[in-house]
N, C-alpha and C. Protein backbone atom coordinates (compact mmCIF):
# COMPACT_ATOMS: atom_id res chain seq x y z
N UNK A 1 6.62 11.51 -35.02
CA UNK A 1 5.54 12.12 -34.28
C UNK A 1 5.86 13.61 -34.07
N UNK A 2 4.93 14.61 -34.44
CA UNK A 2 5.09 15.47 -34.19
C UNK A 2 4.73 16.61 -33.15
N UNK A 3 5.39 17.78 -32.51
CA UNK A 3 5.62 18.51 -30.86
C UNK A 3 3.63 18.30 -30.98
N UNK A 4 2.90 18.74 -31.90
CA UNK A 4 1.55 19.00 -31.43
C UNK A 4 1.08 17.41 -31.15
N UNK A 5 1.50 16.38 -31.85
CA UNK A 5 0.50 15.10 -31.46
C UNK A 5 1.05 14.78 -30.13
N UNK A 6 2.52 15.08 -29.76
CA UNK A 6 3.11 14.72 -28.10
C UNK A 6 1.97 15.62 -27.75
N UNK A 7 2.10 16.89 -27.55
CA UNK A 7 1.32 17.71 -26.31
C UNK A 7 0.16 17.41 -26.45
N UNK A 8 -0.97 17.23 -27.41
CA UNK A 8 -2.42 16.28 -27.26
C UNK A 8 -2.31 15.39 -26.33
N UNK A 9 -1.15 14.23 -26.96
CA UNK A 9 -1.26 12.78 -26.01
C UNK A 9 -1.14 13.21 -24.79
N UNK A 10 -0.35 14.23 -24.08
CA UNK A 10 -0.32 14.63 -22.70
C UNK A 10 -1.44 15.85 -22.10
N UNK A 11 -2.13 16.38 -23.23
CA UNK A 11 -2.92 17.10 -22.94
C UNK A 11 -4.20 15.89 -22.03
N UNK A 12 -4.40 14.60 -23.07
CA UNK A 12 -5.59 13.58 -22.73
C UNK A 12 -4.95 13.01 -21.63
N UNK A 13 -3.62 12.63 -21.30
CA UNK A 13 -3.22 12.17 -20.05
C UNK A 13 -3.78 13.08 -18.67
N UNK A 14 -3.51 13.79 -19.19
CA UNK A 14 -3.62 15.03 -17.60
C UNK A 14 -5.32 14.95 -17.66
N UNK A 15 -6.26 14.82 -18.91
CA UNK A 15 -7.31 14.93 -18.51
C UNK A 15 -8.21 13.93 -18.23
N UNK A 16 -7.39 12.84 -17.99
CA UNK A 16 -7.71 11.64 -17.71
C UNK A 16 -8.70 12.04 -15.72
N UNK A 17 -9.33 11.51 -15.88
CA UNK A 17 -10.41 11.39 -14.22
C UNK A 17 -9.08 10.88 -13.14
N UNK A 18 -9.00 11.57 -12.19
CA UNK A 18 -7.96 10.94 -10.65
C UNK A 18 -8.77 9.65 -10.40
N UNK A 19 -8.38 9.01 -10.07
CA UNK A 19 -8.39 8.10 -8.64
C UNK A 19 -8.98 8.02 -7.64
N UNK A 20 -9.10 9.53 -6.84
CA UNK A 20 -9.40 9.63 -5.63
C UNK A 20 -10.92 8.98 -5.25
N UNK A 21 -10.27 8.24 -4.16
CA UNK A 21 -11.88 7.46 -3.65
C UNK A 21 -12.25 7.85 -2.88
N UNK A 22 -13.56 8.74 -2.62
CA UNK A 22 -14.18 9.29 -1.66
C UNK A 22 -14.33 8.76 -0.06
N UNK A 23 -14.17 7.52 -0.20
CA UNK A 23 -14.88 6.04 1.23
C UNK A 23 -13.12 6.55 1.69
N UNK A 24 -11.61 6.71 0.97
CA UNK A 24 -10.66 7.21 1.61
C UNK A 24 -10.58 8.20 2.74
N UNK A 25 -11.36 8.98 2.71
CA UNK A 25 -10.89 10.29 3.16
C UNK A 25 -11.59 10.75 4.42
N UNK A 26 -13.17 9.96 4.39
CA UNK A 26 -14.20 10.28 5.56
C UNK A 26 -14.60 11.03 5.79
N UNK A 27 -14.39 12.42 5.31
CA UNK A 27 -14.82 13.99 5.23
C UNK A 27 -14.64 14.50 4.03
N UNK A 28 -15.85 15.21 3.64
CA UNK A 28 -15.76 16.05 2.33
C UNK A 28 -14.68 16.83 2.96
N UNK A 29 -14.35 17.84 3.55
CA UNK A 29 -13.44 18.98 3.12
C UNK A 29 -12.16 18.22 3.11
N UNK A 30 -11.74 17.20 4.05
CA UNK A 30 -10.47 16.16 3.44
C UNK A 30 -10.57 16.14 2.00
N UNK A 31 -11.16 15.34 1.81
CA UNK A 31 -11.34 14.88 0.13
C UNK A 31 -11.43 16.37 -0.68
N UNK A 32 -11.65 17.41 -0.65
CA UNK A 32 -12.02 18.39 -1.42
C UNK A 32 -10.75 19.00 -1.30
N UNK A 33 -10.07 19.24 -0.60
CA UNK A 33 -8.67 20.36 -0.06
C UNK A 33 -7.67 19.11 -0.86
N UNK A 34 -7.88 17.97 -0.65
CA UNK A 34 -6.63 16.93 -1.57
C UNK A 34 -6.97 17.26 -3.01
N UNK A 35 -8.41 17.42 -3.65
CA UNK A 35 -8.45 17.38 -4.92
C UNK A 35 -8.08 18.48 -5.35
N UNK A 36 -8.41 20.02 -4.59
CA UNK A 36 -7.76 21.14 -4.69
C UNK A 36 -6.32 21.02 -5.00
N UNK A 37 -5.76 20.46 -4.20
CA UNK A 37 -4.10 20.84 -4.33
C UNK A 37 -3.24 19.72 -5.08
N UNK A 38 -4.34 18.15 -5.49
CA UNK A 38 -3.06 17.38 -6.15
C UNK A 38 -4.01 17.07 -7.52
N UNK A 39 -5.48 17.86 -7.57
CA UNK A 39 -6.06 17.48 -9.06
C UNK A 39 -6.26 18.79 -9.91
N UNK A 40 -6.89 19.63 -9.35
CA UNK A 40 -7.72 20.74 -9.81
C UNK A 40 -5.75 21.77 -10.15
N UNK A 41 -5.37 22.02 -8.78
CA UNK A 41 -4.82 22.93 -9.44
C UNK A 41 -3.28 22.83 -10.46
N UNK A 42 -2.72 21.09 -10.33
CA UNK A 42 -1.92 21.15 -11.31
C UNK A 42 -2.30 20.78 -12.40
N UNK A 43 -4.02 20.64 -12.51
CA UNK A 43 -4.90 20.77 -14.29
C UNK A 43 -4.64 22.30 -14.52
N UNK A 44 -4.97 22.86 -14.00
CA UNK A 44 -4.58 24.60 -13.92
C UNK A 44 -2.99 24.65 -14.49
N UNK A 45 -2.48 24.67 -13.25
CA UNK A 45 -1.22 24.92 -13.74
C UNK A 45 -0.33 24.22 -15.46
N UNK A 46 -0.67 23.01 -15.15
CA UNK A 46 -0.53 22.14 -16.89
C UNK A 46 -0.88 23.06 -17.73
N UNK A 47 -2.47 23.22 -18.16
CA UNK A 47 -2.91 24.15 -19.26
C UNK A 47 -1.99 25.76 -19.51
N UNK A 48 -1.61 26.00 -18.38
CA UNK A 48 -0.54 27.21 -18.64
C UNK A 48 0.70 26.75 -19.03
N UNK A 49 1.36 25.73 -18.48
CA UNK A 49 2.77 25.30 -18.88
C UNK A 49 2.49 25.04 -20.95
N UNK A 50 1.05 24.25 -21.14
CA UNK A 50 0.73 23.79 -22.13
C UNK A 50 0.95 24.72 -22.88
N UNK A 51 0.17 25.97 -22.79
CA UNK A 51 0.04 26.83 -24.03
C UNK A 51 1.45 28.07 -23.75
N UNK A 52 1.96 27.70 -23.16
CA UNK A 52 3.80 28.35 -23.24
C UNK A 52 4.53 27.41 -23.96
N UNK A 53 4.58 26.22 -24.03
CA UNK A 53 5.32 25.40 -24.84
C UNK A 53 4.83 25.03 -26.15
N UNK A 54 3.61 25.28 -26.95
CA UNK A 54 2.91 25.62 -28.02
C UNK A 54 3.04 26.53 -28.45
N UNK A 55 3.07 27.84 -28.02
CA UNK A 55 3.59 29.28 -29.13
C UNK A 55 5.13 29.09 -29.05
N UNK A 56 6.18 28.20 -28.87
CA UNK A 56 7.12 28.59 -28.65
C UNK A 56 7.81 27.73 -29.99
N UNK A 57 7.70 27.91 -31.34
CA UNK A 57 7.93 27.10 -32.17
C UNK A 57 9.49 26.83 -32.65
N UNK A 58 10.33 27.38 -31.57
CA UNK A 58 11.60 26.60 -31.64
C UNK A 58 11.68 25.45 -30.75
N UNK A 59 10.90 25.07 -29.70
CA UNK A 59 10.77 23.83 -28.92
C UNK A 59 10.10 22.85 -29.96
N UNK A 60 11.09 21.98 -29.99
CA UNK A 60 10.43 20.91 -30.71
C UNK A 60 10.11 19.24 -29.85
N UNK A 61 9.96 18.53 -31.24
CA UNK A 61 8.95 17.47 -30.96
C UNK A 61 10.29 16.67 -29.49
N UNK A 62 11.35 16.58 -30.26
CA UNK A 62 12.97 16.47 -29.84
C UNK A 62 13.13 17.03 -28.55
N UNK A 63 12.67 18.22 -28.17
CA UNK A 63 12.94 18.87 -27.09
C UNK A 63 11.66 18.14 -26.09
N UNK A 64 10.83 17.80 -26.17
CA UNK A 64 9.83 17.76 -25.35
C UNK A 64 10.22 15.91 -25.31
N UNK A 65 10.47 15.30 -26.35
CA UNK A 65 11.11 13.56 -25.97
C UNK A 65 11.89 13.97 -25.04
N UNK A 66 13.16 15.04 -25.12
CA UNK A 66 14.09 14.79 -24.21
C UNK A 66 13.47 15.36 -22.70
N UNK A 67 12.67 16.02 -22.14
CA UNK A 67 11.96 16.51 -21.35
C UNK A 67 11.08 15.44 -20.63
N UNK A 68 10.57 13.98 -21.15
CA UNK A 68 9.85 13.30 -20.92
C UNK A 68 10.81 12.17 -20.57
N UNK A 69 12.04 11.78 -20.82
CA UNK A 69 13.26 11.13 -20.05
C UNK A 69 13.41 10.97 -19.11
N UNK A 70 13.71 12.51 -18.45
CA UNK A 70 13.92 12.43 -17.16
C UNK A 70 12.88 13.01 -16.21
N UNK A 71 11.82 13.15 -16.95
CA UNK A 71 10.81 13.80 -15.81
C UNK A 71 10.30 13.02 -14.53
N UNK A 72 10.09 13.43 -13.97
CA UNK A 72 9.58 12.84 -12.31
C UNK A 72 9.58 11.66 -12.52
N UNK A 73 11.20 11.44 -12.30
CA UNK A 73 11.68 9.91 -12.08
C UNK A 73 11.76 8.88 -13.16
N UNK A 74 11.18 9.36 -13.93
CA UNK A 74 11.48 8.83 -15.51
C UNK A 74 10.08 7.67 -15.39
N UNK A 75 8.77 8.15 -14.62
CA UNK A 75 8.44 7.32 -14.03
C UNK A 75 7.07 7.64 -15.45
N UNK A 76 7.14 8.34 -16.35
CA UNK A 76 6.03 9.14 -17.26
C UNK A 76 6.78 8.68 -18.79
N UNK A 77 6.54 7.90 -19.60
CA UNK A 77 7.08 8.12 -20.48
C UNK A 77 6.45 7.78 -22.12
N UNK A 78 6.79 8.18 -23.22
CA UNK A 78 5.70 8.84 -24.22
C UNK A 78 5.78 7.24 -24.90
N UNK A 79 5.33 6.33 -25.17
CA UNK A 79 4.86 5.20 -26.51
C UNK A 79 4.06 5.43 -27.81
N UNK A 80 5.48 6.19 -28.35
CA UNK A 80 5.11 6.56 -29.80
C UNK A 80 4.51 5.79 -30.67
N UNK A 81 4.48 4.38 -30.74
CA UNK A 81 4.22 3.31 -31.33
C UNK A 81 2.61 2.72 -30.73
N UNK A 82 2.49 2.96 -29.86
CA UNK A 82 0.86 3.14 -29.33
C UNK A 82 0.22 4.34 -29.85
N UNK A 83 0.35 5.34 -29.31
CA UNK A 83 0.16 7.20 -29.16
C UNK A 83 -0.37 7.20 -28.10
N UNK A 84 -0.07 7.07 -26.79
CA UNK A 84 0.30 6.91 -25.46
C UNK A 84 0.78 7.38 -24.34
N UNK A 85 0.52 7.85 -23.56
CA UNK A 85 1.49 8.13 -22.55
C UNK A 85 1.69 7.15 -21.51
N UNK A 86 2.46 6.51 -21.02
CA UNK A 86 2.11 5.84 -19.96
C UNK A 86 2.86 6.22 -18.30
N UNK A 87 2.53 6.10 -17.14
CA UNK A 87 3.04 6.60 -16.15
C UNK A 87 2.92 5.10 -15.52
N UNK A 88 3.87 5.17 -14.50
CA UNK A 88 3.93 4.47 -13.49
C UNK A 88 3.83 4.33 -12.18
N UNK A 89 2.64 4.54 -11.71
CA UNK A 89 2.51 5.61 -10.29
C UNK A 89 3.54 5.08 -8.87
N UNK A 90 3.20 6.28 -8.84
CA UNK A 90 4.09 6.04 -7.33
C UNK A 90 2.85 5.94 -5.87
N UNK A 91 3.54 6.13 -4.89
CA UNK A 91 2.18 5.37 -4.08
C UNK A 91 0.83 6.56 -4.01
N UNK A 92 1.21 7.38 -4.59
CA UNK A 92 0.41 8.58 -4.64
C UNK A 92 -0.23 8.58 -6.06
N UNK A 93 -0.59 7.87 -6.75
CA UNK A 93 -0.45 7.61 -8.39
C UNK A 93 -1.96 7.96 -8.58
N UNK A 94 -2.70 7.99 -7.68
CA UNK A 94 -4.00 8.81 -8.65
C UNK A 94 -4.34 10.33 -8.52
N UNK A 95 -3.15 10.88 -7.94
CA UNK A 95 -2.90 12.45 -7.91
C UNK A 95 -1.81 12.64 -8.11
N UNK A 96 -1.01 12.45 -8.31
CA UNK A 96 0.39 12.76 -8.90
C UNK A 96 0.73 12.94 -10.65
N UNK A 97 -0.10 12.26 -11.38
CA UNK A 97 0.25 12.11 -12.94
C UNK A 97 0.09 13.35 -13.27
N UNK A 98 -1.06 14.63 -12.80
CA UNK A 98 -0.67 15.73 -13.69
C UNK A 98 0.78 16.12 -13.16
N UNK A 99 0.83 16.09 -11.37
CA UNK A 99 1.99 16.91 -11.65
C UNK A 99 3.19 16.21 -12.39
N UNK A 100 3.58 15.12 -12.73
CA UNK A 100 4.41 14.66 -13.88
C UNK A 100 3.94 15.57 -15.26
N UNK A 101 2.82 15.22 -15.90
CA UNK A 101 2.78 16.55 -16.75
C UNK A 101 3.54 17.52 -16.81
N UNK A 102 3.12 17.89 -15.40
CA UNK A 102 3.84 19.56 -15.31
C UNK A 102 5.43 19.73 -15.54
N UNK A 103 5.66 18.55 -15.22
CA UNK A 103 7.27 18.69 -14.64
C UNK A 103 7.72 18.36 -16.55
N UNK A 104 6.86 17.85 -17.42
CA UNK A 104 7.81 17.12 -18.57
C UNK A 104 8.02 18.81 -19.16
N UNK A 105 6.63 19.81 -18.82
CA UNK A 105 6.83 21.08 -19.80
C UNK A 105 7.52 21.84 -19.41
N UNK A 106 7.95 21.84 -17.94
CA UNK A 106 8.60 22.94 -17.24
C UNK A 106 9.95 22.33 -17.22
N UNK A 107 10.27 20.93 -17.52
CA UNK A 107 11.72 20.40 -18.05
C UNK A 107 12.08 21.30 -19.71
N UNK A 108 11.06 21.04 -20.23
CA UNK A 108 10.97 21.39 -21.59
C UNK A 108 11.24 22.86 -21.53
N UNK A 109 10.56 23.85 -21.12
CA UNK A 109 10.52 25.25 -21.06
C UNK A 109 12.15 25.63 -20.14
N UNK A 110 12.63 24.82 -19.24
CA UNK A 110 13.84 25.36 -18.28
C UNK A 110 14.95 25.03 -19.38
N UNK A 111 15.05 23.94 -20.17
CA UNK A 111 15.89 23.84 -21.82
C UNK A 111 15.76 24.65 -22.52
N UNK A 112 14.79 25.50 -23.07
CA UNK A 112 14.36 26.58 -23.99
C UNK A 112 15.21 27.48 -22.98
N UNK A 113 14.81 28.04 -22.33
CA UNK A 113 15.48 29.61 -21.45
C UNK A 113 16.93 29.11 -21.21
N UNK A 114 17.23 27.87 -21.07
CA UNK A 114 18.66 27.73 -20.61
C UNK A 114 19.86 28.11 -22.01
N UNK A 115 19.32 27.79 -22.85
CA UNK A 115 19.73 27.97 -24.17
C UNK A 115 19.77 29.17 -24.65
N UNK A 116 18.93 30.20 -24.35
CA UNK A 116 19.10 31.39 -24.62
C UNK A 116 19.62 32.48 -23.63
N UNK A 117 20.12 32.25 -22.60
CA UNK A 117 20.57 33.17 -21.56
C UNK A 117 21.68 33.69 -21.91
N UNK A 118 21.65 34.70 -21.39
CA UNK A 118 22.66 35.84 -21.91
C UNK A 118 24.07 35.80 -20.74
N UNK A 119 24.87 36.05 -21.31
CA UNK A 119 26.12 36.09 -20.45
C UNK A 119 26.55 36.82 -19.34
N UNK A 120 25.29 37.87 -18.93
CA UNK A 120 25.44 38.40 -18.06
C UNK A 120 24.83 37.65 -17.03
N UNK A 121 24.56 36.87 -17.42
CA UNK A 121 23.32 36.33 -15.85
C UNK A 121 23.54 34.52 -15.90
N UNK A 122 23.38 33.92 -14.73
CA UNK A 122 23.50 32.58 -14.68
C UNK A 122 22.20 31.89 -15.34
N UNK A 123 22.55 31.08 -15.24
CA UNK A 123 21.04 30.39 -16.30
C UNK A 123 19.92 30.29 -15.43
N UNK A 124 20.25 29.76 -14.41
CA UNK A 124 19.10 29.76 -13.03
C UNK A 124 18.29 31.40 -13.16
N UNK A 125 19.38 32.30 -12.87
CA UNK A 125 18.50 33.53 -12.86
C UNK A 125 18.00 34.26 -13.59
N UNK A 126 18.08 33.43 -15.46
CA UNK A 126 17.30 33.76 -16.63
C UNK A 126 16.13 33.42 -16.43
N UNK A 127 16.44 31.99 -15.97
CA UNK A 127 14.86 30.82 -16.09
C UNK A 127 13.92 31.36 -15.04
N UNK A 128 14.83 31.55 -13.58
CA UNK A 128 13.20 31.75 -12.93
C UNK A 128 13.00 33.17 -13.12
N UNK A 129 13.77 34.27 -13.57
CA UNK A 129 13.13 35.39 -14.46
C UNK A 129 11.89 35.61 -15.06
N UNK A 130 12.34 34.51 -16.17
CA UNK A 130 11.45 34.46 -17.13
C UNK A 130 10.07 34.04 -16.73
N UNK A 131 10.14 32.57 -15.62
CA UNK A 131 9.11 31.78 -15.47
C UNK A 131 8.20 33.08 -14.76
N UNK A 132 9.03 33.39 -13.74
CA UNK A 132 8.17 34.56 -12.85
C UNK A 132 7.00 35.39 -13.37
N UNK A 133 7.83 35.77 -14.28
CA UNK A 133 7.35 37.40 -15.81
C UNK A 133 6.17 36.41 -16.39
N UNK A 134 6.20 34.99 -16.68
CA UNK A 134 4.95 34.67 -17.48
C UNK A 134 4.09 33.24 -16.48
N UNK A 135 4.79 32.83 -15.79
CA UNK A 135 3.53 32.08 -14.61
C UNK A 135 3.39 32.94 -13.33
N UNK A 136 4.21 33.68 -12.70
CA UNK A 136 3.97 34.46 -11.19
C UNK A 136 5.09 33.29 -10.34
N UNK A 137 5.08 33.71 -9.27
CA UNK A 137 5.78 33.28 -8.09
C UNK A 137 5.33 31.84 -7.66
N UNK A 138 4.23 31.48 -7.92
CA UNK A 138 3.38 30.03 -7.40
C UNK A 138 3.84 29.13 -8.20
N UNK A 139 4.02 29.32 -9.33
CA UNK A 139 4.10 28.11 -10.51
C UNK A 139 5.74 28.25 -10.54
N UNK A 140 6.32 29.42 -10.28
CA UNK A 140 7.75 29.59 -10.66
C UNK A 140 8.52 28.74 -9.14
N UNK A 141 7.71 28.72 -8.49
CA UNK A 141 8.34 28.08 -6.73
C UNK A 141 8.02 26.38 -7.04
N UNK A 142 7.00 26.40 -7.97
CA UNK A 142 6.29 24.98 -7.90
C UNK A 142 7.40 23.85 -9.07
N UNK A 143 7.48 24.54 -10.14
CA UNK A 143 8.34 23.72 -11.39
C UNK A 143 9.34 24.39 -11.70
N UNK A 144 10.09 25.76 -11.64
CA UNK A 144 11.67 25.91 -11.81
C UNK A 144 11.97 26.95 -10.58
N UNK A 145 12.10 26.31 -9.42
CA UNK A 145 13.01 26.89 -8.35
C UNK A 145 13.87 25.47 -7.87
């Protein structure tokens, strides 16, 4: 299987519909401020992790299996033999799967920068360097701090 058919299969995971049941919450702005912060914006954030780990054609298919191992709890993991992703939610499981997404590319992307850091600097302060310079402070606090 190759890095582009993984990131599709996780591209359709993340764009899979939440969970969230409206009769939960009893107030629109409840329900709207949860979909804000555990649907809408780590679909946001994903599509950026996405297209950083796509121009980056030394990350391979290899690098992103090993990224999907240990991601958030090992609880996300790829069924090559289906073409699949499957997750295992946790009690939060119909808002939580993108941010697993997030975490398999920003596992993936913190391997890429860790590998190339230069000897003057610790690897920590390559990666969130880097992350800073191309997501900002929000995404760099959110998946490599």
């Amino acid at each position: 299987m190759t890095k582009h058919e993984i990131l599709n299969m996780l591209e359709s995971f993340t764009n899979e519909r939440p969970g969230l049941i409206f009769a939960d919450y009893g107030d629109v702005r409840m329900y709207r401020e949860d979909y804000r912060k555990h649907c809408e914006k780590p679909l946001r954030d994903f599509r950026e992790l996405l297209a950083a780990v796509r121009w980056r054609d030394s990350l391979t298919a290899e690098d992103i299996r090993d990224a999907l191992r240990g991601a958030f709890g090992s609880r996300i993991e790829l069924r090559e033999n289906e073409k699949r992703i499957d997750y295992t939610p946790g009690q939060y499981g119909a808002t939580e799967y993108r941010h697993a997404a997030c975490d398999v590319l920003a596992r993936a992307l913190w391997a890429y920068w860790r590998e190339h850091t230069p000897e003057s600097m610790t690897p920590r302060e390559y990666i969130t360097k880097n992350a800073r310079r191309e997501f900002g402070r929000g995404m760099t606090a959110r998946y490599f701090d």
